[in-house]
Protein backbone atom coordinates (compact mmCIF):
# COMPACT_ATOMS: atom_id res chain seq x y z
CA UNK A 1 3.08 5.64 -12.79
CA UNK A 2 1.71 8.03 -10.25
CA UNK A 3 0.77 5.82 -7.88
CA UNK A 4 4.37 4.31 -8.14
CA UNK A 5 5.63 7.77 -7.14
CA UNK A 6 3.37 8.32 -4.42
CA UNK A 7 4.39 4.78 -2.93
CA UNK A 8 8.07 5.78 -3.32
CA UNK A 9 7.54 9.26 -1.49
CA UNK A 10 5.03 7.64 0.90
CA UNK A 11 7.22 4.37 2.02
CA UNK A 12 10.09 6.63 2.37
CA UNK A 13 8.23 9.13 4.51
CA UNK A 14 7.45 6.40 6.99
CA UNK A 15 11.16 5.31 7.13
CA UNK A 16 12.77 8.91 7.55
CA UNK A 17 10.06 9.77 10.00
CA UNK A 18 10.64 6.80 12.27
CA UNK A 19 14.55 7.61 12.12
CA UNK A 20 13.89 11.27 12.82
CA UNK A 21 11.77 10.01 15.86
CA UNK A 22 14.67 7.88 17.14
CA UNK A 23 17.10 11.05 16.53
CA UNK A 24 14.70 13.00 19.07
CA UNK A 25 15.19 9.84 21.73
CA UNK A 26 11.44 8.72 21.24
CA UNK A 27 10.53 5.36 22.15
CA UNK A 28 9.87 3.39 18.63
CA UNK A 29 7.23 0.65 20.22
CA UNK A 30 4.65 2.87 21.12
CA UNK A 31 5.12 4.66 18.12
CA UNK A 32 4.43 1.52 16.36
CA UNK A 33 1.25 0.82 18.17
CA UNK A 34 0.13 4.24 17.29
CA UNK A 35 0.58 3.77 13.34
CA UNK A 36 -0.82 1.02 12.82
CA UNK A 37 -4.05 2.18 15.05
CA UNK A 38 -4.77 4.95 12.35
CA UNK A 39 -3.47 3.00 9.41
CA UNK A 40 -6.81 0.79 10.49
CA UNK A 41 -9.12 3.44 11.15
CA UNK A 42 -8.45 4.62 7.77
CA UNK A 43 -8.99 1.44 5.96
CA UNK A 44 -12.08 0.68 8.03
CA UNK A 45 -13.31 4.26 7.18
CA UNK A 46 -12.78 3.15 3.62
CA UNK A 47 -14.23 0.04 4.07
CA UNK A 48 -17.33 1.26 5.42
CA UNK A 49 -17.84 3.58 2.45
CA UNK A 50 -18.09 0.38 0.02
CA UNK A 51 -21.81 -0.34 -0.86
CA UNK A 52 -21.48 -3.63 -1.20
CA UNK A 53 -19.36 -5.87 1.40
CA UNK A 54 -18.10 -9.53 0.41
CA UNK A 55 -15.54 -11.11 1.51
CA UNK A 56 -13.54 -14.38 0.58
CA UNK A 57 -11.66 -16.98 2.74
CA UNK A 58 -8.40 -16.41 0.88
CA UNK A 59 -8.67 -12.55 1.73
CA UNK A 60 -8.92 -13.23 5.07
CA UNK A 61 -6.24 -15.51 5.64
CA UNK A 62 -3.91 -12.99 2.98
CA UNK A 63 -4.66 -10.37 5.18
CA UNK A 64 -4.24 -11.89 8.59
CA UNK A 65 -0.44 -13.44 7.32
CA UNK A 66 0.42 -9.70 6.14
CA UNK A 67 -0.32 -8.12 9.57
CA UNK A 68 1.82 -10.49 10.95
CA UNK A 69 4.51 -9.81 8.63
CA UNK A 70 4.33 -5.99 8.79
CA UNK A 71 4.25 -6.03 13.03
CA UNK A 72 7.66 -8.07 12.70
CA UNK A 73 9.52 -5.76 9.47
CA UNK A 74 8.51 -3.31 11.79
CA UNK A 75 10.48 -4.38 14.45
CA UNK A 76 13.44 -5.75 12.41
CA UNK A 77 13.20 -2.03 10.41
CA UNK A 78 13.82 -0.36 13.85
CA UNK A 79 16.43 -2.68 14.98
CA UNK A 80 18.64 -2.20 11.45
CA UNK A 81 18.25 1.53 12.09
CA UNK A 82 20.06 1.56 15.10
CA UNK A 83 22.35 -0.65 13.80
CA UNK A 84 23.11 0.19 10.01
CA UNK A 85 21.18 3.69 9.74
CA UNK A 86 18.55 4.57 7.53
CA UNK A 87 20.26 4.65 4.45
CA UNK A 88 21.13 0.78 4.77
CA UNK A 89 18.20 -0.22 6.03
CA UNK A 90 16.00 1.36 3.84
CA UNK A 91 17.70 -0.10 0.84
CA UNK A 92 17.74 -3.74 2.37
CA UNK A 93 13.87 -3.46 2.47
CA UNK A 94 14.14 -2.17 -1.20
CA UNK A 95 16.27 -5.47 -2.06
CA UNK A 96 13.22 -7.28 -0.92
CA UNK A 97 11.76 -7.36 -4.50
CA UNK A 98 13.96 -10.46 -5.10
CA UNK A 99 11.62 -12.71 -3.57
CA UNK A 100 7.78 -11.83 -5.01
CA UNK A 101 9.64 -11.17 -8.20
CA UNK A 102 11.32 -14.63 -8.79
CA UNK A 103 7.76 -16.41 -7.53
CA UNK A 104 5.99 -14.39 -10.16
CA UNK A 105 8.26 -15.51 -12.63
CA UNK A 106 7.94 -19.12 -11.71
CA UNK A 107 3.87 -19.01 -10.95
CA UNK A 108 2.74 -16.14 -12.51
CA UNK A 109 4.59 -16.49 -15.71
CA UNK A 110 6.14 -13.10 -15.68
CA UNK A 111 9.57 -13.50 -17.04
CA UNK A 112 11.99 -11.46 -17.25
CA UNK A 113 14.00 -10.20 -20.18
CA UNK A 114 17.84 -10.46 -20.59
CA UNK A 115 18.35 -6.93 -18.59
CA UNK A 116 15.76 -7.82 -16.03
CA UNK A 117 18.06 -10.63 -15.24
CA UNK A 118 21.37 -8.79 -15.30
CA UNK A 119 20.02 -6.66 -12.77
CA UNK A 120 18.46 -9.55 -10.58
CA UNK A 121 21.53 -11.21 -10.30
CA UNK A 122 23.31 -7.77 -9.37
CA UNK A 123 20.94 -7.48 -6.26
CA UNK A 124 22.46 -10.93 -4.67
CA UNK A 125 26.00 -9.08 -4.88
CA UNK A 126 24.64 -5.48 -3.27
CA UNK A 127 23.14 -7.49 -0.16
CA UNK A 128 26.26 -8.65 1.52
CA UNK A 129 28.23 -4.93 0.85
CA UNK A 130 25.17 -3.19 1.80
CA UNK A 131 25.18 -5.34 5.17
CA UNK A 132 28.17 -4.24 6.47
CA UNK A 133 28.93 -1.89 9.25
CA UNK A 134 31.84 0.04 9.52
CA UNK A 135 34.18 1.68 12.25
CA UNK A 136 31.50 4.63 13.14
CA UNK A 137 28.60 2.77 13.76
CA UNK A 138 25.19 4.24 14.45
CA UNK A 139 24.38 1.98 17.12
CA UNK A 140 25.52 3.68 20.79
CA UNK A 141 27.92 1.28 22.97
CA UNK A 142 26.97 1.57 26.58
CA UNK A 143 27.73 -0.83 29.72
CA UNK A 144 23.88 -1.62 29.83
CA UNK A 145 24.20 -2.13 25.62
CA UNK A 146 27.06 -4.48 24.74
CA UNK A 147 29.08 -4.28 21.64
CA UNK A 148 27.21 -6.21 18.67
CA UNK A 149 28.36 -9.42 17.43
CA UNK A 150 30.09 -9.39 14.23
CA UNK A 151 27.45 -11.62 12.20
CA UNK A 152 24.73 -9.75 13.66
CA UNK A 153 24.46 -7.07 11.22
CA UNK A 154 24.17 -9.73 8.38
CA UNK A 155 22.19 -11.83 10.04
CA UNK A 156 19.42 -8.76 10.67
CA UNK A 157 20.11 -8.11 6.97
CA UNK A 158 18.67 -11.60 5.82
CA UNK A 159 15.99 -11.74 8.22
CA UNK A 160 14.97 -8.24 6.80
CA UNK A 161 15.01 -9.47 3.32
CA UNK A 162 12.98 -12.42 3.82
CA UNK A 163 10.08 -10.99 6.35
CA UNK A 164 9.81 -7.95 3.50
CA UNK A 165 9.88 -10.06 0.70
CA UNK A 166 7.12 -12.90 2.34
CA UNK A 167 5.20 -9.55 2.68
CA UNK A 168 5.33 -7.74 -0.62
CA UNK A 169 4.79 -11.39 -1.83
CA UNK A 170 1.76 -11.68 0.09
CA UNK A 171 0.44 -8.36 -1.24
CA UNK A 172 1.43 -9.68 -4.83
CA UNK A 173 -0.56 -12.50 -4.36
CA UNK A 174 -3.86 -10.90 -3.12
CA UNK A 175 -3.74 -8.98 -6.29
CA UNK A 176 -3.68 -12.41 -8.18
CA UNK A 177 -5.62 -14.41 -6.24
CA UNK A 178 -8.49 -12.52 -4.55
CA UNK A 179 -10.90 -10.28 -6.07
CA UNK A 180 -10.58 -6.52 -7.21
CA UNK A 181 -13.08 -5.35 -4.81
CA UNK A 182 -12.11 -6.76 -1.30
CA UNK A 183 -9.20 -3.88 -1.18
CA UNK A 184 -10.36 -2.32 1.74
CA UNK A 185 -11.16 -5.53 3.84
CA UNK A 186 -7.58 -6.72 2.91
CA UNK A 187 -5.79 -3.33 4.51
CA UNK A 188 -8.37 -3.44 7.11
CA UNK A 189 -7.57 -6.73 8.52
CA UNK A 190 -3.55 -6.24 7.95
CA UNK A 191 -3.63 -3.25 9.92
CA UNK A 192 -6.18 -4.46 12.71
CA UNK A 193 -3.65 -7.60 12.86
CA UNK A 194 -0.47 -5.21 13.36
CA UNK A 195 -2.09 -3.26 15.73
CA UNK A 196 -3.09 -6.07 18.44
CA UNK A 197 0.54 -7.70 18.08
CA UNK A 198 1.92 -4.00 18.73
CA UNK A 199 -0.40 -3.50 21.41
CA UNK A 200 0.17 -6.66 22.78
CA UNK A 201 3.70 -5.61 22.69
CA UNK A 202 3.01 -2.12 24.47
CA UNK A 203 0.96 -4.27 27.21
CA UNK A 204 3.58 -6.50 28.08
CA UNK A 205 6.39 -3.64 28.00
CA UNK A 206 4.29 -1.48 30.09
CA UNK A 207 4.88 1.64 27.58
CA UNK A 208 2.43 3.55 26.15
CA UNK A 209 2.61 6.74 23.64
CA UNK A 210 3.41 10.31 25.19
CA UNK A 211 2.09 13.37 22.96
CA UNK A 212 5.14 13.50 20.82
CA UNK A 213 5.18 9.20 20.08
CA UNK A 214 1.53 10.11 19.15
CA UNK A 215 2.50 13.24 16.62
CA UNK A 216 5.04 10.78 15.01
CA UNK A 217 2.76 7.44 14.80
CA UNK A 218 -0.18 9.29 13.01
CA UNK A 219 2.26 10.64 10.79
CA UNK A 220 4.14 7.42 9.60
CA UNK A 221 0.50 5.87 9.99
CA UNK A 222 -0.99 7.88 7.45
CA UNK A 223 2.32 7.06 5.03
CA UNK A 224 2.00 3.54 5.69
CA UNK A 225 -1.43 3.22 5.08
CA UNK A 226 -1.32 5.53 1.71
CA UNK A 227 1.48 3.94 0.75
CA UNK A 228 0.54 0.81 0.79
CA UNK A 229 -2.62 1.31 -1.16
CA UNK A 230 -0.80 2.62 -3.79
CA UNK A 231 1.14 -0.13 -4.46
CA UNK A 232 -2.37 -2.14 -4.53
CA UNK A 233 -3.08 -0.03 -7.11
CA UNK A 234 -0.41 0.02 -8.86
CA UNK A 235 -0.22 -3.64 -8.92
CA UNK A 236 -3.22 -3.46 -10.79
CA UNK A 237 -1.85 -1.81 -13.51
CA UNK A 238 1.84 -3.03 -14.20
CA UNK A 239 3.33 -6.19 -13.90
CA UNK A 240 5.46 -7.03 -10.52
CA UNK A 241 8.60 -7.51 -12.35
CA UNK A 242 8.27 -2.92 -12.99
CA UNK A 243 6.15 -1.99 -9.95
CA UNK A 244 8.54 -3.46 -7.32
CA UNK A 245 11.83 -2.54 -9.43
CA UNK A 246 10.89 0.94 -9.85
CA UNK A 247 9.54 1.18 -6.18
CA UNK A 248 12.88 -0.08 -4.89
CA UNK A 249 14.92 2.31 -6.26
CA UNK A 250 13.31 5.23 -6.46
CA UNK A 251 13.24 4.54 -3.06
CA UNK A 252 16.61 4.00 -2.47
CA UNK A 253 17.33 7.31 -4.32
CA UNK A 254 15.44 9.12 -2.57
CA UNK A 255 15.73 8.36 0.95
CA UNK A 256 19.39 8.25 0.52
CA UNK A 257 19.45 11.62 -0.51
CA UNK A 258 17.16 12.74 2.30
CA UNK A 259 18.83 10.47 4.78
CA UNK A 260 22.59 12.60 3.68
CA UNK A 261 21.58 15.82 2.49
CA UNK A 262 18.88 16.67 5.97
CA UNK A 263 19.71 14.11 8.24
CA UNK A 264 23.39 14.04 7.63
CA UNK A 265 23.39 10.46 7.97
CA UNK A 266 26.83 9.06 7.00
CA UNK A 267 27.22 6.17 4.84
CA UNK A 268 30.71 3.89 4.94
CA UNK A 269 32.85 3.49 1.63
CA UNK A 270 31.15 -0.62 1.63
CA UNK A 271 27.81 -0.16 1.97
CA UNK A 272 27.97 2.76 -0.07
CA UNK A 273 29.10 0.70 -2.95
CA UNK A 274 26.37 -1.97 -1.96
CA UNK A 275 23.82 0.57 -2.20
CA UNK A 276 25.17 2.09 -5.45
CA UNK A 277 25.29 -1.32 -6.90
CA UNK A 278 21.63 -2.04 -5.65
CA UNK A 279 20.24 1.12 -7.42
CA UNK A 280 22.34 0.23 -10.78
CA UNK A 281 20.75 -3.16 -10.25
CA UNK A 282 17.08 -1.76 -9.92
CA UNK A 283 17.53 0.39 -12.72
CA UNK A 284 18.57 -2.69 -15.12
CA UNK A 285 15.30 -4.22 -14.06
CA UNK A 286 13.27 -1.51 -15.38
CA UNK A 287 15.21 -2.00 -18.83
CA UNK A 288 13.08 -3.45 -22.02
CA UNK A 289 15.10 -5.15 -24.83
């Protein structure tokens, strides 16, 4: 359970941080680059503490697929920021849980009972509602930034679902799959991946982090890197049908109420209800007959 929390406060550090970056007109890119830099210093620190170093194929290729998938949900987490807030966002990547939940149901054998599925079924109603964008928009209108098409906001909203979910599935699967002790060769080679696409990306954009980008990437670098061993860890100890459930919305709980309460982020009378919904959802998942 406490490594549950500490993913929930972690994961929801990195998205508040990032949106309090954007807030102070910081570029997000190089901020990227910069987190996932000392996400892998840390995990090769770790890694060269181990005694003993093995390594298996499937590790390698689990880890490689994950980078990729966290360098693009970062980019698709930025983009729904400026378009849907934090709030919204954050609780679309929350919704995510659909995906590695249903395949370890149907591979792992972890079924659900007749709440679990209540509250699965609820999710598929929260993620239209919770993809819609109101009048007051977050995103700025400019001559140089044209008005956003009307299906891009749900389109963003799928593509965020299914790049989160192929991730959290992917970490689901190492847990499965690979063995106990190749932890820190796992994070190391997700975060070395997501750090040559971002660089990559700095490269070709010609950007590259000022003091402040820096302050904020080593920041949301050292809560994506701590919070994603905790949900290692916490895989290892309860079943994916709680750990992602009860990550989600905690989550959702409490980034919303950081997002309103300090960043005075305001949520429309739709999405509201989608992300209401989505927590009532969550917490049916948690129930035990």
């Amino acid at each position: 359970m406490l490594f549950l929390v500490l993913n929930i406060v972690l994961l929801s550090g990195f998205g508040l941080f990032l949106k309090h970056a954007k807030d102070n007109q910081q570029r997000l890119n190089p901020i990227g680059f910069v987190n996932y830099l000392v996400a892998f210093f840390i995990s090769i620190w770790v890694l060269s503490q181990e005694q003993d170093f093995e390594f298996s194929k499937l590790t390698f290729v689990l880890g490689i697929s994950n980078g990729v998938t966290y360098a693009a949900g970062f980019e698709l987490f930025t983009l729904g920021i400026r378009l849907s807030g934090i709030v919204v966002t954050a609780a679309l990547v929350r919704l995510s849980i659909v995906l590695p939940i249903l395949v370890s149901m149907l591979f792992w054998k972890e079924i659900p009972n007749l709440w679990q599925a209540i509250g699965l079924l609820l999710t598929f109603v929260a993620i239209p509602l919770l993809s819609q964008r109101e009048k007051e928009s977050t995103y700025t209108f400019t001559p140089d930034r044209p008005e956003v098409p009307q299906g891009l906001g749900f389109a963003v909203a799928i593509t965020i679902l299914i790049i989160t979910g192929i991730s959290r599935l992917t970490m689901k699967a190492f847990n499965e799959m690979c063995p106990v002790d190749e932890k820190s060769l796992y994070m190391s080679l997700l975060f070395g991946v997501a750090t040559l696409i971002y660089l990559g990306i700095c490269l070709y954009q010609k950007t590259w982090p000022n003091w402040w980008e820096v302050f904020y990437g080593v920041l949301i670098g050292i809560c994506n890197v701590a919070g994603s061993w905790a949900l290692l860890i916490a895989l290892d100890q309860v079943s994916a049908l709680i750990a992602f459930p009860m990550s989600s919305s905690g989550g959702v709980l409490f980034t919303m109420f950081v997002g309103m309460v300090f960043l005075h982020e305001r949520l429309g009378r739709i999405p509201l209800i989608g992300a209401l919904l989505a927590m009532i959802a969550l917490i049916f998942v948690n129930l035990k007959p």
